[in-house]
Protein backbone atom coordinates (compact mmCIF):
# COMPACT_ATOMS: atom_id res chain seq x y z
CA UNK A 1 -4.75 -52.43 13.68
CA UNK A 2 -2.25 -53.18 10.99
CA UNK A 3 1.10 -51.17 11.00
CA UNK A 4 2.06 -48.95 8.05
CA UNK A 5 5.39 -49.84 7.17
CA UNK A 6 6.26 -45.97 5.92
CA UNK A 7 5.93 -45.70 9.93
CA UNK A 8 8.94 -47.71 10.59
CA UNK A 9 12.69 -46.77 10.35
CA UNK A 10 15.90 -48.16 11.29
CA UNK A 11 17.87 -47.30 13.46
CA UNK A 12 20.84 -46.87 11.48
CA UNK A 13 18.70 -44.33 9.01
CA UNK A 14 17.78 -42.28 12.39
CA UNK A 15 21.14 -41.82 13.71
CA UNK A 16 21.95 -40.06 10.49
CA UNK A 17 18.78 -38.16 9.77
CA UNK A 18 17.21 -37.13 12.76
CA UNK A 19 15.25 -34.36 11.23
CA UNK A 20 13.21 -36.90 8.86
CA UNK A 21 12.37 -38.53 12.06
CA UNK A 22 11.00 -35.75 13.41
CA UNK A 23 9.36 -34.86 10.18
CA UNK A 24 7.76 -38.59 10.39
CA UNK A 25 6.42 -37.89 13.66
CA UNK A 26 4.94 -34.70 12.70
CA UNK A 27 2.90 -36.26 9.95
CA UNK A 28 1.92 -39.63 11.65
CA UNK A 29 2.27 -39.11 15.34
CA UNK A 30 4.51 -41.30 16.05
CA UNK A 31 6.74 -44.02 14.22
CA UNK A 32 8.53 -47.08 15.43
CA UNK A 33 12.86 -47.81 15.32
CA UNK A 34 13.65 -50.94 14.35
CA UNK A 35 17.24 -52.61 15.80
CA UNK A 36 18.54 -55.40 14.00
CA UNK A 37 15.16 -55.87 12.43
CA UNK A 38 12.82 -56.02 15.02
CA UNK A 39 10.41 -52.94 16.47
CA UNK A 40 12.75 -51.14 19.24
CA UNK A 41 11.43 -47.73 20.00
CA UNK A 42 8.32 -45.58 19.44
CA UNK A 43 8.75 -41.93 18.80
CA UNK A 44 5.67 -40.44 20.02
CA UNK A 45 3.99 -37.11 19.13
CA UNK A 46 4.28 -34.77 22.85
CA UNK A 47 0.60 -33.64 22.17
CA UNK A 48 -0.51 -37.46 21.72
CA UNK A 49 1.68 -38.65 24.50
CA UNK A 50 -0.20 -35.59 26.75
CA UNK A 51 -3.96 -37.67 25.77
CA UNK A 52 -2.55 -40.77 26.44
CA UNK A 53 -1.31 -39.68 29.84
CA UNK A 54 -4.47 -37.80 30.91
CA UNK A 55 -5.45 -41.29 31.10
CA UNK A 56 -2.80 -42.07 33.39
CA UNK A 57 -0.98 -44.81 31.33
CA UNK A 58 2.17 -45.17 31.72
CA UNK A 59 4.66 -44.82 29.18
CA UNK A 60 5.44 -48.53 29.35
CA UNK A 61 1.87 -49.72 28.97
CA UNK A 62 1.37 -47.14 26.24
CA UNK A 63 4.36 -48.92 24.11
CA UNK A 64 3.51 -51.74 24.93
CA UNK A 65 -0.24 -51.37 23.46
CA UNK A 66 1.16 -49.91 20.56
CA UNK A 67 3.00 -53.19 19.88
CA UNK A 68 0.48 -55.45 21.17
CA UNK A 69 -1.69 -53.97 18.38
CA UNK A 70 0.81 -54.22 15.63
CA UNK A 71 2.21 -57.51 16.41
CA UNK A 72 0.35 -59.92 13.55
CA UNK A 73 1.10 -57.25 10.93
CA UNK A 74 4.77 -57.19 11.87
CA UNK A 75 4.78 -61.13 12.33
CA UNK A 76 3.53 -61.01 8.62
CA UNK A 77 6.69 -58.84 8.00
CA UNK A 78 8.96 -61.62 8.89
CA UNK A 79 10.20 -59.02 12.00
């Protein structure tokens, strides 16, 4: 699974605009943070984070799947 880069935001953007993150979460269900150009955070969509926990995942695992599954398109990135 390849990453969409429109998915992706600093940190530094964030900070100042936290209502286009949330806006970016309510279109894609969740986005990633970057710090100092590498993937920090995933904002996650309460409703999606609810399926993925009926599963009992934990939060952990779940970001680090997320990751796991975008690493080659974010090693093409240069990130």
């Amino acid at each position: 699974m390849l990453i969409d880069t429109k998915k992706m935001i600093p940190i530094s953007e964030a900070n100042r605009n936290f209502s286009k993150v949330a806006k970016m979460v309510d279109e894609d269900k969740s986005i990633i943070i970057m710090r100092n150009n590498k993937p920090k955070y995933v904002i996650i969509d309460f409703d999606e984070f609810n399926k993925e926990n009926d599963t009992e995942e934990q939060l952990d695992i779940i970001a680090d799947r997320i990751l796991h599954e975008n690493i080659k398109a974010l090693k093409n990135k240069g990130v």
